[in-house]
N, C-alpha and C. Protein backbone atom coordinates (compact mmCIF):
# COMPACT_ATOMS: atom_id res chain seq x y z
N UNK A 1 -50.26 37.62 2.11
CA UNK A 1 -49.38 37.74 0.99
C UNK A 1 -49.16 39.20 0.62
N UNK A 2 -50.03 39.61 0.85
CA UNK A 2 -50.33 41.17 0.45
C UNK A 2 -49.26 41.96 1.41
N UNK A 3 -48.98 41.75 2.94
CA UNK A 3 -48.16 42.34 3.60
C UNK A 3 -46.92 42.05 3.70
N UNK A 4 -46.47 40.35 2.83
CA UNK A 4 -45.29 40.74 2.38
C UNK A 4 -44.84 40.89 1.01
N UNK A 5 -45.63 40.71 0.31
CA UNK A 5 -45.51 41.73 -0.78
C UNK A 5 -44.88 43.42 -0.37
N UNK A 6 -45.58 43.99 0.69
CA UNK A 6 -45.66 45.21 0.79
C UNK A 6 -44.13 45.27 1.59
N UNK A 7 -43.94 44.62 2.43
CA UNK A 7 -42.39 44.36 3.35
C UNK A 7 -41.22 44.27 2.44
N UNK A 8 -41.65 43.50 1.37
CA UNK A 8 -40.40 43.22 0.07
C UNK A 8 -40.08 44.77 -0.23
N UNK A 9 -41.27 45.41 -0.79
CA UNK A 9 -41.16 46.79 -1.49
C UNK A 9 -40.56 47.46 -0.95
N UNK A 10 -40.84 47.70 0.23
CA UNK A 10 -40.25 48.77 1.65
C UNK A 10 -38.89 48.33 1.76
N UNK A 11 -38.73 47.33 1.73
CA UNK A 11 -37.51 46.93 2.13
C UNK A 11 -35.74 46.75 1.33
N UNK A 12 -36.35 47.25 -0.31
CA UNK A 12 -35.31 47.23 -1.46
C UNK A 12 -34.42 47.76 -1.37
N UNK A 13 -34.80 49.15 -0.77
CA UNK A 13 -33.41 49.96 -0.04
C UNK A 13 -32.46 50.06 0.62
N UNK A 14 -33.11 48.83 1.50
CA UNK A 14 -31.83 48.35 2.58
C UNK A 14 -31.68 46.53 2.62
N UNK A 15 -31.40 47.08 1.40
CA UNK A 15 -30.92 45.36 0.75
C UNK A 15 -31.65 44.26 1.28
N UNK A 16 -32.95 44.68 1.19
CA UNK A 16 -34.30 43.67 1.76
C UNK A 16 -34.20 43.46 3.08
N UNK A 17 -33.47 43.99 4.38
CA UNK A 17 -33.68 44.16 5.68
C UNK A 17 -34.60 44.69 6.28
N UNK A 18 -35.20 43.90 7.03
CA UNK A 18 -37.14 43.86 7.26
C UNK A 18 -36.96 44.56 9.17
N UNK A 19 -35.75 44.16 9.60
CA UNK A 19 -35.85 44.14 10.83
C UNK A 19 -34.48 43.46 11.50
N UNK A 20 -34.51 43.46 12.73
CA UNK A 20 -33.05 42.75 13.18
C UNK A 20 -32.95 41.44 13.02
N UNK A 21 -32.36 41.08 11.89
CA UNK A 21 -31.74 39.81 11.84
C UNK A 21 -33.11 39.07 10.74
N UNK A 22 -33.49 39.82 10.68
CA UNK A 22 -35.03 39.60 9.31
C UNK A 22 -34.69 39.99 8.09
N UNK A 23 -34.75 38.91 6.98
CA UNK A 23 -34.22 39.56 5.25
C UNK A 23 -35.19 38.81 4.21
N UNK A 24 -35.49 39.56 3.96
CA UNK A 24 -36.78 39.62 2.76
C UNK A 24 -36.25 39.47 1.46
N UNK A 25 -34.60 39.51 1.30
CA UNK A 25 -33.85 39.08 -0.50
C UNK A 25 -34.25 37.78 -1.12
N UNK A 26 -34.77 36.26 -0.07
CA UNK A 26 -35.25 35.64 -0.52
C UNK A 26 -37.12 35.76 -1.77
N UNK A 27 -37.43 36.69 -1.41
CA UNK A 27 -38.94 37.05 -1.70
C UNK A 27 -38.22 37.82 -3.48
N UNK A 28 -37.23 37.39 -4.08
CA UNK A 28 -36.88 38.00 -4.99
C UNK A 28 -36.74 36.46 -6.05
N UNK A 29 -36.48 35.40 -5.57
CA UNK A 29 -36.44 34.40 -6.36
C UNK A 29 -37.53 33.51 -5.93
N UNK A 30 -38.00 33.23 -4.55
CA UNK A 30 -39.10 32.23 -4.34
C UNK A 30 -40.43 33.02 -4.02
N UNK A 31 -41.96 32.02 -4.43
CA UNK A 31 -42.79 32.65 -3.77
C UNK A 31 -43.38 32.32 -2.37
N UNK A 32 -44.25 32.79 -1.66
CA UNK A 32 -44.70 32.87 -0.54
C UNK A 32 -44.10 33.28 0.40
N UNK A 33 -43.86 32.65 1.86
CA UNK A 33 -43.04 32.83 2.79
C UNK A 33 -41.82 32.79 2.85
N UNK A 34 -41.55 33.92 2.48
CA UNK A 34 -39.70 33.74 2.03
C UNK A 34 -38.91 34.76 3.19
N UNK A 35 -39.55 35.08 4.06
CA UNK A 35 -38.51 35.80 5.01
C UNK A 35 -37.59 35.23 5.70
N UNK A 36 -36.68 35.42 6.04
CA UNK A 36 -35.52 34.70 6.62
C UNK A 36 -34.70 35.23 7.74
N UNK A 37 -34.97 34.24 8.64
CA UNK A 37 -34.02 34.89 9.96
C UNK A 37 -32.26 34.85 9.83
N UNK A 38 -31.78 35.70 9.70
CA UNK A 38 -29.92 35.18 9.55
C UNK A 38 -29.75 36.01 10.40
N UNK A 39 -28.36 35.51 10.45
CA UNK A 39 -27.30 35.99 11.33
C UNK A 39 -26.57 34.74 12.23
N UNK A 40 -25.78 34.92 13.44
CA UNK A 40 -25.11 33.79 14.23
C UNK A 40 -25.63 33.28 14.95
N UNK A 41 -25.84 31.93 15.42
CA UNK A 41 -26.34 31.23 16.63
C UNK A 41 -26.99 32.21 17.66
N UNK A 42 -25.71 33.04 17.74
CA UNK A 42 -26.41 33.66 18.96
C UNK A 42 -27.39 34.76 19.05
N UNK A 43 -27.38 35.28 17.94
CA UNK A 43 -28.31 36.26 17.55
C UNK A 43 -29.73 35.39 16.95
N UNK A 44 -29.30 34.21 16.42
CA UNK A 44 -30.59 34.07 16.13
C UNK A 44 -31.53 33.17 17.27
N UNK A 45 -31.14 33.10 18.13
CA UNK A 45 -31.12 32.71 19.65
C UNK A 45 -32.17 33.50 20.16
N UNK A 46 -31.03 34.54 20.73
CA UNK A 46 -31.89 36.05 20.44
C UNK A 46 -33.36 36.59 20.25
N UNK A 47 -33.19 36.03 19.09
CA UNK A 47 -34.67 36.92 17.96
C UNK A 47 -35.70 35.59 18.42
N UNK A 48 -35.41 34.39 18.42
CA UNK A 48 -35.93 33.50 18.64
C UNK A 48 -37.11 33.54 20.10
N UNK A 49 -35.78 34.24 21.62
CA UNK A 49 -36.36 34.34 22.45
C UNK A 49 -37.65 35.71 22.49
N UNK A 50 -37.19 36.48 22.12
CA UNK A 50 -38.13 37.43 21.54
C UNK A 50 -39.62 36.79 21.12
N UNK A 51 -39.96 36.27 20.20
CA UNK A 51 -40.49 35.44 19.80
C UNK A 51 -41.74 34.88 20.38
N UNK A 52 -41.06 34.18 21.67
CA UNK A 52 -41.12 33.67 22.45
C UNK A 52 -41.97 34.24 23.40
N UNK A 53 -41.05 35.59 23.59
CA UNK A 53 -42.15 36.63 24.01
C UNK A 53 -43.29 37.00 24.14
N UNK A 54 -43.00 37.24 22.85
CA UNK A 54 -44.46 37.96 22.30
C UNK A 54 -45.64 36.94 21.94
N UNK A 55 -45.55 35.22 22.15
CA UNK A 55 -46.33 34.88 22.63
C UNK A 55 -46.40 33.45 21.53
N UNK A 56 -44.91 33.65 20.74
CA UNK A 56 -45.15 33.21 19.45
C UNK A 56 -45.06 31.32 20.03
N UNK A 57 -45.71 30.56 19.66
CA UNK A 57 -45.23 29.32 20.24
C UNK A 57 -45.15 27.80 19.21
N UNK A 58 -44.66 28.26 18.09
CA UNK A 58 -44.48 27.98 16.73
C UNK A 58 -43.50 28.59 15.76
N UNK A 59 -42.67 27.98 15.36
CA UNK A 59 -41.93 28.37 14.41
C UNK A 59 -41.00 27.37 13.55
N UNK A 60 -41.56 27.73 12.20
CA UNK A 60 -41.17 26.74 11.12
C UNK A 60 -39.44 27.56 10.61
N UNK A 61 -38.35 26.43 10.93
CA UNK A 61 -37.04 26.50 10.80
C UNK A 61 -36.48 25.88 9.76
N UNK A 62 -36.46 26.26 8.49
CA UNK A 62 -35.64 25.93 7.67
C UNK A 62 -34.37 26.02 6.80
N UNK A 63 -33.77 26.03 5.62
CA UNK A 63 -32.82 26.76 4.91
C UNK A 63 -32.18 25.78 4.09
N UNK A 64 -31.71 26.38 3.84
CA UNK A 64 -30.09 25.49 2.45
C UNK A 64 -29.27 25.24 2.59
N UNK A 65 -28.44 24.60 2.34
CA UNK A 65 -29.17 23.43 2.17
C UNK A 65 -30.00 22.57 3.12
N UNK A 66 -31.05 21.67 3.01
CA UNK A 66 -31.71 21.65 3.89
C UNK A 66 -31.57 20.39 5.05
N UNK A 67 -30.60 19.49 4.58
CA UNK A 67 -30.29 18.51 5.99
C UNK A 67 -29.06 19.34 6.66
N UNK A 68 -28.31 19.88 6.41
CA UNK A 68 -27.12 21.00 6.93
C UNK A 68 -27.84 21.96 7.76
N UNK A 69 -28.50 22.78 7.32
CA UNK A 69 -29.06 23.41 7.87
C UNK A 69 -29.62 22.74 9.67
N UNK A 70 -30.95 21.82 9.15
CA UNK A 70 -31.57 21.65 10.31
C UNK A 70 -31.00 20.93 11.07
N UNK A 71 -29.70 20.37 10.89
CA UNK A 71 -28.39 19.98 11.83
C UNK A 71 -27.94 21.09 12.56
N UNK A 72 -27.52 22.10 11.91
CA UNK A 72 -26.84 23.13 12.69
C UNK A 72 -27.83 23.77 13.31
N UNK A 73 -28.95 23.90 13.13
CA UNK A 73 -30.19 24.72 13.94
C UNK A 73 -30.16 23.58 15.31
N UNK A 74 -30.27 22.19 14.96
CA UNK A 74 -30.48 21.05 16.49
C UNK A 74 -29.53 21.46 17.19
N UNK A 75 -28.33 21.81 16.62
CA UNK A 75 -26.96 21.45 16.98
C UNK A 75 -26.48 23.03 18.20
N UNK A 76 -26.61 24.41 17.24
CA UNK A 76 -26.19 25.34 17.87
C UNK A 76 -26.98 26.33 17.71
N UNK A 77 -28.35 26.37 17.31
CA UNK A 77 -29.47 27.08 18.10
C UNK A 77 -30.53 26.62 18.97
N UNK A 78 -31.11 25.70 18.76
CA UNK A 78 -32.18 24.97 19.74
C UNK A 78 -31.43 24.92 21.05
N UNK A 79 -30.60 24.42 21.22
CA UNK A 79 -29.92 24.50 22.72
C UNK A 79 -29.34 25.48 23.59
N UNK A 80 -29.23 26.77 22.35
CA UNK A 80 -28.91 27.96 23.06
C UNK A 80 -30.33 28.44 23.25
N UNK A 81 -31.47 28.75 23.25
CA UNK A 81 -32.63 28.85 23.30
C UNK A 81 -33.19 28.23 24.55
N UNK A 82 -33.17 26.86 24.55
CA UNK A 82 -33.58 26.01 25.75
C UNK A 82 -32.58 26.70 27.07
N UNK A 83 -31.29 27.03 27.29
CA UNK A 83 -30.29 27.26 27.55
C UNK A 83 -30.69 28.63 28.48
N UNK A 84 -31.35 29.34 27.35
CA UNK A 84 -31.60 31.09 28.19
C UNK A 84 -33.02 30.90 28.38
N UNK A 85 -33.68 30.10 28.30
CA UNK A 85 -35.02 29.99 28.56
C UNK A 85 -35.32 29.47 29.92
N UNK A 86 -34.64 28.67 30.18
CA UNK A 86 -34.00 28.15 31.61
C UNK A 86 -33.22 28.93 32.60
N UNK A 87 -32.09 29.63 32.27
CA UNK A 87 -31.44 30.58 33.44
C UNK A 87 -33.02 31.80 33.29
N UNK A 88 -33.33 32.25 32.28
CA UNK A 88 -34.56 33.35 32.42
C UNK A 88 -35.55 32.58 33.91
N UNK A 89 -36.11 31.26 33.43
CA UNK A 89 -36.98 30.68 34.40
C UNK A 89 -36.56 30.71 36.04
N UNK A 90 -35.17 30.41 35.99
CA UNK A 90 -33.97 30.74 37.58
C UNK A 90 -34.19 31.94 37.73
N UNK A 91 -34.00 32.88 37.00
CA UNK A 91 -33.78 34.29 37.45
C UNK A 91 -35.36 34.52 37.94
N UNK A 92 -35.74 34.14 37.38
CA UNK A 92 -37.56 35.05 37.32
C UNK A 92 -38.08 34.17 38.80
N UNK A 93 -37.88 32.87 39.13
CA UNK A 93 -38.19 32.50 40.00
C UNK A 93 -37.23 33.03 41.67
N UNK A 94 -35.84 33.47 40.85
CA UNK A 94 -35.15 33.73 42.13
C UNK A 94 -35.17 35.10 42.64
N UNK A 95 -36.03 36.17 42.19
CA UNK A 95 -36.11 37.49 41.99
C UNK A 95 -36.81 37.64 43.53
């Protein structure tokens, strides 16, 4: 809590932008885990595969409203994700 407490602070200046496609303006009306991934499908695709990367193999997806939301996340991010996770697996095997 303490480090995003400290991420909020740092981050007032640039209109709570924590990182690419990371926004910390939620941490101004709710408490706890209020960081938020935005941006487009494909960027948040993106940040997702990243993620992924670095080893992450969990991630809690929510927003607002909240059956809209986790429609459009099934709908036009989960599949772009599965999508490059798969040509990555082709490429890496066809190298």
């Amino acid at each position: 809590m303490k480090r995003l407490h400290q991420l909020m602070l740092e981050s007032k200046d640039r209109d709570f932008r924590i990182g690419p496609n990371l926004w910390a303006g939620l941490t101004q009306v709710l408490n706890g885990n209020s960081i938020a991934l935005v941006g487009t499908p494909d960027q948040l695709a993106d940040r997702l595969i990243e993620y992924i990367r670095l080893g992450f193999d969990k991630v809690l997806l929510r927003g607002f409203p909240h059956l809209e939301t986790i429609e459009a996340i099934g709908r036009d991010i989960i599949p772009r994700v599965r999508a490059r996770l798969a040509q990555q697996s082709k490429t890496a095997v066809g190298e």
